[in-house]
C-alpha atoms as a PDB file:
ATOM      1  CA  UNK A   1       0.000   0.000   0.000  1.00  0.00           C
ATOM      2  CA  UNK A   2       1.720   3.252  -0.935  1.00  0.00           C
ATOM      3  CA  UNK A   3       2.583   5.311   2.043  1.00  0.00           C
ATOM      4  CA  UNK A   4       3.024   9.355   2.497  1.00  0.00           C
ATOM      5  CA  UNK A   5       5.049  10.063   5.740  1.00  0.00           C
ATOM      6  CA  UNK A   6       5.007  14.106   6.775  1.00  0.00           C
ATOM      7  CA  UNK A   7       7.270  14.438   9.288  1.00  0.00           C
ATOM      8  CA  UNK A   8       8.846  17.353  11.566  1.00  0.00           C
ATOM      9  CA  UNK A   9      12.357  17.559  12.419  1.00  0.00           C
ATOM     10  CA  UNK A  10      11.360  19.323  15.663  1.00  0.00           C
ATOM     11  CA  UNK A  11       8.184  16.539  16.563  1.00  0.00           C
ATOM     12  CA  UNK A  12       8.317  16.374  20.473  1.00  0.00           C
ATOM     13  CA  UNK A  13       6.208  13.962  20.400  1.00  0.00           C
ATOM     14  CA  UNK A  14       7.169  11.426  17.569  1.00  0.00           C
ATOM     15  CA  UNK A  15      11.043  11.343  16.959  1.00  0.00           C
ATOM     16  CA  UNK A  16      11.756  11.873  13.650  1.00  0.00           C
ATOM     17  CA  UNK A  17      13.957   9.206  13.322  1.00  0.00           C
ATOM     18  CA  UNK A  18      11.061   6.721  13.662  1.00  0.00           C
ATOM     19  CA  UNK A  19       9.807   7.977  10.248  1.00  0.00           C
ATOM     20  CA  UNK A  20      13.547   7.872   8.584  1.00  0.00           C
ATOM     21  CA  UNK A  21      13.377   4.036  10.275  1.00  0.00           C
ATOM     22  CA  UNK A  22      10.257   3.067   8.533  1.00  0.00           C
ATOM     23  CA  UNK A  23      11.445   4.732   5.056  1.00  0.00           C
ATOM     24  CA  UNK A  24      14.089   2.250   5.169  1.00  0.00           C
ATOM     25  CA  UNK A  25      11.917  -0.598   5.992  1.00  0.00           C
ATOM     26  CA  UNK A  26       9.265   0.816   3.103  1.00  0.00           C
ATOM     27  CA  UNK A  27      12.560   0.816   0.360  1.00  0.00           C
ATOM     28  CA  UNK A  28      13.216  -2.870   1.263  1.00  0.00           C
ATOM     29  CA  UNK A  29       9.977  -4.282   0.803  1.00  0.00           C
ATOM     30  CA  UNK A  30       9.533  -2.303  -2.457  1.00  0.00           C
ATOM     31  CA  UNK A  31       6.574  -0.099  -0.863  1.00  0.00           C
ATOM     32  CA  UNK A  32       5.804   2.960  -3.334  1.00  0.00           C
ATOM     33  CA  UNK A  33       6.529   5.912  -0.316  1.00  0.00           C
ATOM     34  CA  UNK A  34       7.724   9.328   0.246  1.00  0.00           C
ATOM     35  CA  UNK A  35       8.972  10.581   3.388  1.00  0.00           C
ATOM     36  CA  UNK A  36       8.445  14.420   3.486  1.00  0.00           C
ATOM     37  CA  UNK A  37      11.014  15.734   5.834  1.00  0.00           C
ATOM     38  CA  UNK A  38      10.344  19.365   7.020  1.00  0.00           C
ATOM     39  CA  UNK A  39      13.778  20.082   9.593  1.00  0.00           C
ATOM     40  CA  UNK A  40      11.931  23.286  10.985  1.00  0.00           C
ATOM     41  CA  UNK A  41       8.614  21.795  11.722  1.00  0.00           C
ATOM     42  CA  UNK A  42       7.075  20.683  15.122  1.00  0.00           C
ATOM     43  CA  UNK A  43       4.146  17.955  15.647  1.00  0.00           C
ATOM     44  CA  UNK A  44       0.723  18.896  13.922  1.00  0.00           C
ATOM     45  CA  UNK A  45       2.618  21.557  11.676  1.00  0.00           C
ATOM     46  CA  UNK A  46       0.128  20.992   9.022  1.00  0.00           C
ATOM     47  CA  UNK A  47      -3.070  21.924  10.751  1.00  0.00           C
ATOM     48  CA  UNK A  48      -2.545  25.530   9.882  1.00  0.00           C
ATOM     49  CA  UNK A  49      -2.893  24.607   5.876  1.00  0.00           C
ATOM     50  CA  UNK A  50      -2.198  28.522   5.023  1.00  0.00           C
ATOM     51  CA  UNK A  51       1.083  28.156   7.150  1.00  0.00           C
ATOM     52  CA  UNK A  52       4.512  27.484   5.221  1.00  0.00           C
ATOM     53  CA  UNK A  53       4.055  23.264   6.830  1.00  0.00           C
ATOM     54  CA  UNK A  54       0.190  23.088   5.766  1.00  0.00           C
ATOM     55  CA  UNK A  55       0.930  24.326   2.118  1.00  0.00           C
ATOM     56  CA  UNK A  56       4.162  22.141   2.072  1.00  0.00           C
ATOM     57  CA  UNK A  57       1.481  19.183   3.020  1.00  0.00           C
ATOM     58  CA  UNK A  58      -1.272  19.478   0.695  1.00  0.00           C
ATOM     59  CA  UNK A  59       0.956  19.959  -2.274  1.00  0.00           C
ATOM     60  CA  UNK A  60       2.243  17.144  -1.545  1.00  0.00           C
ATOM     61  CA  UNK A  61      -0.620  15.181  -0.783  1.00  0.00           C
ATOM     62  CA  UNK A  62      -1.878  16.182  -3.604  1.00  0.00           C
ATOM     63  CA  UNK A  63       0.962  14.861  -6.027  1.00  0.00           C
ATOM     64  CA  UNK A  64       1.587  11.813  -3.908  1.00  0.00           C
ATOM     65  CA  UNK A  65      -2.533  10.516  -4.834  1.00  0.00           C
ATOM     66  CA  UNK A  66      -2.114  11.572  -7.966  1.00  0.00           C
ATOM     67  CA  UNK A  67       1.158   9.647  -8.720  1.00  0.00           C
ATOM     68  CA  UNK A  68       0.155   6.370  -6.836  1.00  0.00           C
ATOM     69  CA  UNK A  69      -3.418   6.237  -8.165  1.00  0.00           C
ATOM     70  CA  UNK A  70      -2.757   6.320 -11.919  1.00  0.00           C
END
């Protein structure tokens, strides 16, 4: 199942390197993926989707459905 991980670099919640831990597992097993690193962002950072994180997000959301589901 393709997977889109958005991740903060400054998560206090969710340590980044979880997400950099599960791309690796996703490249082995040949999982279509994208891990969307964003160094300045904190957990949630998307929720505000007219912030710099939130437009970051949707674009990419956006390309990331559109690639996998063609």
């Amino acid at each position: 199942m393709p997977t889109l991980l958005i991740h903060g670099g400054n998560d206090a919640h969710v340590h980044y390197e979880l997400s950099e831990m599960l791309d690796k597992k996703l490249d082995a097993y040949q999982v279509k993926h994208l891990l969307l690193g964003l160094p300045w962002a904190t957990h949630g950072c998307e929720y505000s989707l007219n912030g710099p994180s939130g437009q970051l997000a949707k674009y990419t959301i956006e390309r990331f459905v559109h690639v996998v589901t063609r």
